[in-house]
Protein backbone atom coordinates (compact mmCIF):
# COMPACT_ATOMS: atom_id res chain seq x y z
CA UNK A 1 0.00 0.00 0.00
CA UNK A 2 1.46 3.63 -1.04
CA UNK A 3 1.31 5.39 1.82
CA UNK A 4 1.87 8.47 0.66
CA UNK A 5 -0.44 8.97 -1.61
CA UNK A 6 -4.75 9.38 -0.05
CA UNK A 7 -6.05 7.49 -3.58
CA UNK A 8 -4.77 3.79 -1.85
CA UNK A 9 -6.40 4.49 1.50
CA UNK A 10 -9.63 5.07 -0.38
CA UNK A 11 -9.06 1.35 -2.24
CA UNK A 12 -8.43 -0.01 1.22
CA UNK A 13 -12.17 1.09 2.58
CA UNK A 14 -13.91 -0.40 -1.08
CA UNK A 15 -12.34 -3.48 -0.88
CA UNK A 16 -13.13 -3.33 2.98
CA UNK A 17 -16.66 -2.56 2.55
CA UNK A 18 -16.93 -4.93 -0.97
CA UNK A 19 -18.33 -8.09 0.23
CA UNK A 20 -21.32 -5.45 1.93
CA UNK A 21 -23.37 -5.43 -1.99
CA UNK A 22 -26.09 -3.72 -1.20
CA UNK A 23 -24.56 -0.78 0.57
CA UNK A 24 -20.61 -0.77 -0.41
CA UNK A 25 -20.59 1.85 -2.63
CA UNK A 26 -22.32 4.31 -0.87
CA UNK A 27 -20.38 3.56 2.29
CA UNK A 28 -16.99 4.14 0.28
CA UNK A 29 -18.39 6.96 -0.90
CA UNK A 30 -19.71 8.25 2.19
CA UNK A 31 -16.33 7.74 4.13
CA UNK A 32 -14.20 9.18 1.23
CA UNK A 33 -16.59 12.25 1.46
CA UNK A 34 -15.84 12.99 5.00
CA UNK A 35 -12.19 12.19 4.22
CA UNK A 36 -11.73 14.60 1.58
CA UNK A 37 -14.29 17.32 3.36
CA UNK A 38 -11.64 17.87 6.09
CA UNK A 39 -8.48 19.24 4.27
CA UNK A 40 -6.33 19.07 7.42
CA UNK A 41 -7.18 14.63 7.19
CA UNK A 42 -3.82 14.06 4.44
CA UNK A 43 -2.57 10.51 3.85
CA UNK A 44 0.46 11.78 6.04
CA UNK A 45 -1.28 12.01 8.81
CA UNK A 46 -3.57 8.77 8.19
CA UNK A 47 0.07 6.99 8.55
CA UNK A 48 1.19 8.80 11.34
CA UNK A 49 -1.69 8.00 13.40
CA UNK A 50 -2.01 4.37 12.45
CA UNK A 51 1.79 3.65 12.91
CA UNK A 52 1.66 5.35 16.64
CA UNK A 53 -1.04 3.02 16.70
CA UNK A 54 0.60 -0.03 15.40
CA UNK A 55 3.69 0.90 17.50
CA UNK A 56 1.55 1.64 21.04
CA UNK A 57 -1.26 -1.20 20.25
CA UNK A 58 -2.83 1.74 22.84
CA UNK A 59 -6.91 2.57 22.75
CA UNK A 60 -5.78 5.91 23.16
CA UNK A 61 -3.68 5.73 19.29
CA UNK A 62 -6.71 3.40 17.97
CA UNK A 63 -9.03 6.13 18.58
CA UNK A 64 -6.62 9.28 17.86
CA UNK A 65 -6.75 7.53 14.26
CA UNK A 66 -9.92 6.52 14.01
CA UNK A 67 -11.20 9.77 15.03
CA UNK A 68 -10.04 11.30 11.80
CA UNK A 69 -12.30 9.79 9.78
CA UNK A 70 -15.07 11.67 11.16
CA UNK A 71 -17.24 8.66 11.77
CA UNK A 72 -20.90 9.63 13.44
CA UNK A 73 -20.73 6.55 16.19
CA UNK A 74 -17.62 4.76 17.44
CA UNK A 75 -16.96 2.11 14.81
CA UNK A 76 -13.51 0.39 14.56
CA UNK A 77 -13.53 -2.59 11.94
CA UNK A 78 -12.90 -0.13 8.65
CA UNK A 79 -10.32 1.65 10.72
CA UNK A 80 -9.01 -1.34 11.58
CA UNK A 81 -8.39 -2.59 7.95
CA UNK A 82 -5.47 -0.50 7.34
CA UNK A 83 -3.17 -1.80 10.01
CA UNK A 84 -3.62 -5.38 8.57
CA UNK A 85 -2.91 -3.84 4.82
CA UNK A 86 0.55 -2.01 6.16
CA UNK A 87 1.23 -5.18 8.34
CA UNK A 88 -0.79 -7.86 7.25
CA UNK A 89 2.47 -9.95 9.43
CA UNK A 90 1.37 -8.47 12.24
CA UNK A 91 -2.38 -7.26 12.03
CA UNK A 92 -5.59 -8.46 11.19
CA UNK A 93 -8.68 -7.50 10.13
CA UNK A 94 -11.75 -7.82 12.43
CA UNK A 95 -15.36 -7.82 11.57
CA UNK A 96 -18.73 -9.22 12.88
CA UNK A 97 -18.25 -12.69 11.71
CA UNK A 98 -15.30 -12.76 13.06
CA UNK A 99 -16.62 -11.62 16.11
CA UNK A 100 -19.64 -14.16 16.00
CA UNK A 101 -16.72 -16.88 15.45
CA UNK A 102 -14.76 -15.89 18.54
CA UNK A 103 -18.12 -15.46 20.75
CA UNK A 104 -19.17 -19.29 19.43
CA UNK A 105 -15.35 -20.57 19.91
CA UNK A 106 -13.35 -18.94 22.30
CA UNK A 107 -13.71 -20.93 25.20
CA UNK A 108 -12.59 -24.22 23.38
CA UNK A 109 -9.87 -22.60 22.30
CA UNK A 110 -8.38 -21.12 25.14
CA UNK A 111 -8.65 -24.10 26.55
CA UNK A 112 -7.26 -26.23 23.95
CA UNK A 113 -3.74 -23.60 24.28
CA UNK A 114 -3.56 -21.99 27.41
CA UNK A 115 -0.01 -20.23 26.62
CA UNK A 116 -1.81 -18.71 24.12
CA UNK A 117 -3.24 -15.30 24.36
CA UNK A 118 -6.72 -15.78 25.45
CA UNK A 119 -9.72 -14.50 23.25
CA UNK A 120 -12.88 -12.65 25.28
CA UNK A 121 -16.20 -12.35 23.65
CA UNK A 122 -16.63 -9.25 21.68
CA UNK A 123 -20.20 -6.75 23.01
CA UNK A 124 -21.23 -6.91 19.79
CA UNK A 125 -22.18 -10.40 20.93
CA UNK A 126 -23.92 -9.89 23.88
CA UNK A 127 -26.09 -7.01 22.33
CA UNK A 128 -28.43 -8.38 20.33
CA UNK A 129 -29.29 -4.49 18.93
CA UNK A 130 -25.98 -3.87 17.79
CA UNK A 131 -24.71 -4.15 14.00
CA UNK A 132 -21.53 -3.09 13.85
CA UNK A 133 -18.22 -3.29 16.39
CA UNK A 134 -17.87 -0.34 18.17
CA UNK A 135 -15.10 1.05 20.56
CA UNK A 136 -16.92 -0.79 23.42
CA UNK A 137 -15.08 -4.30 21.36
CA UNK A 138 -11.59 -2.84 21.72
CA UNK A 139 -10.56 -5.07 24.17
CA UNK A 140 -11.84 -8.01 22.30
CA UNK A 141 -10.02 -6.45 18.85
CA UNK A 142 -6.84 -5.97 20.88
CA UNK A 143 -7.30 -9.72 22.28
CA UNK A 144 -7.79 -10.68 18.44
CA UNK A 145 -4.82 -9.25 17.27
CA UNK A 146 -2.53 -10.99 20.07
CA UNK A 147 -4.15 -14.10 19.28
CA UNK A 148 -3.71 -14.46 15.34
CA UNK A 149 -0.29 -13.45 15.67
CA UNK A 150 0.29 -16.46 18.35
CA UNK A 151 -1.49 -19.07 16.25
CA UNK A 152 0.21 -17.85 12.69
CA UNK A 153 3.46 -18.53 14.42
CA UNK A 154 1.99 -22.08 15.67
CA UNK A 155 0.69 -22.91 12.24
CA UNK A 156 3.88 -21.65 10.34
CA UNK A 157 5.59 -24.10 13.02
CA UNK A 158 3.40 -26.71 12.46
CA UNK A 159 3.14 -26.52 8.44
CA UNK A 160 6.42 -25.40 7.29
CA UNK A 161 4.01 -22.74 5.45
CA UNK A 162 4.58 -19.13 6.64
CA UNK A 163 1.27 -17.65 8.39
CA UNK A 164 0.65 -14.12 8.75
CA UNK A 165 -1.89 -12.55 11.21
CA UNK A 166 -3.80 -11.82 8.15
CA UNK A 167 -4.22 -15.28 6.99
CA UNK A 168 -5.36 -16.79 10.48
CA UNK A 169 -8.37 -14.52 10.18
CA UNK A 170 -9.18 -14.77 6.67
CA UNK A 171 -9.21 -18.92 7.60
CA UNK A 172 -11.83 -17.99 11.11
CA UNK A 173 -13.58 -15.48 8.45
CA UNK A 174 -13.97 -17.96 5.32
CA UNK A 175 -15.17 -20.72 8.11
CA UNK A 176 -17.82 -18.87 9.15
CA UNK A 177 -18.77 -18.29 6.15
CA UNK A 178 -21.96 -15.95 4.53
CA UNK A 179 -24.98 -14.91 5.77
CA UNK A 180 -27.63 -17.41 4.89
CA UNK A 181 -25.88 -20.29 6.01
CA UNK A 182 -25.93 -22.67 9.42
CA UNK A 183 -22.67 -20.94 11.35
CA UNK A 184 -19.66 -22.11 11.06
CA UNK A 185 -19.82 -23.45 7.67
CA UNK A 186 -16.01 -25.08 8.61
CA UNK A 187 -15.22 -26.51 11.80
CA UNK A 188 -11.64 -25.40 13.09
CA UNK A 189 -10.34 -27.21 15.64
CA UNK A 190 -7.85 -26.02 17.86
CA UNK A 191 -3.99 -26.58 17.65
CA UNK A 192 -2.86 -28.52 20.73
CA UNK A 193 0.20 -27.43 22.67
């Protein structure tokens, strides 16, 4: 991702938004709106707030940088997208299903790896009103982050394959899988220690 320049930022939140078909486009369209409506919001700054972020892993830096894109509630999982685009290694993304995943799963698999980080529940799974992650889920998306990281280093360990953050939640996201069908659609079990 070119950092420098605001026109890659803007591809990040479409192909964030993408799989969303009925409202996508709008949303993109909406956010890069705001973006553009506040000339003081430059792509320099986007990186300099989500690298103090990635560097701190603080609330405080989450929210300093997802404050400028002028959302109207406290949503995090399109701000979160561009730490796991600059360091997909390190990072990943975090959504609903991945949050209905983790509220299904989590106690298995702490259990199953108790060295590992352990994953809490997100709110958005205990309120049944809510749509989107909010900054109420940080903990949880802090949690998330610790524990894709652990178990890409497990699997690259395991498989010879190298895992990034990234790919561990793409795998929880594709076994969820789509609305419409019986959750999870793929059963992961957990690595034992």
């Amino acid at each position: 991702m070119n950092a420098m320049k605001i026109e890659p930022w803007f591809e990040v939140v479409f192909w964030k938004l993408y799989s969303q078909s009925r409202i996508s486009h709008q949303k993109t369209e909406d956010i890069i709106r705001q973006l553009k409506m506040v000339p003081e919001v430059k792509q320099a700054q986007l990186l300099e707030k989500a690298n103090n972020f990635m560097n701190s892993e603080s609330r405080e830096d989450f929210d300093a940088f997802r404050q400028l894109f002028r959302f109207k509630s406290k949503v995090i999982a399109v701000v979160a997208t561009f730490p796991a685009f600059l360091r997909p290694d390190q990072f990943p993304m975090v959504d609903t299903r991945v949050a209905k995943w983790v509220n299904l799963h989590y106690k298995m698999f702490n259990s199953a790896n108790p060295d590992a980080p352990q994953l809490i529940p997100s709110e958005y799974g205990n309120n049944y009103s809510a749509t989107v992650l909010t900054m109420n889920d940080f903990s949880f998306y802090l949690r998330w982050i610790h524990w894709t990281r652990y178990i890409a280093k497990k699997l690259t360990s395991v498989t010879g394959t190298s895992w990034r953050s990234r790919d561990v939640e793409m795998a929880v996201f594709t076994a969820w899988g789509d609305r419409g069908h019986q959750h999870p659609v793929i059963r992961l079990n957990p690595l034992l220690e």
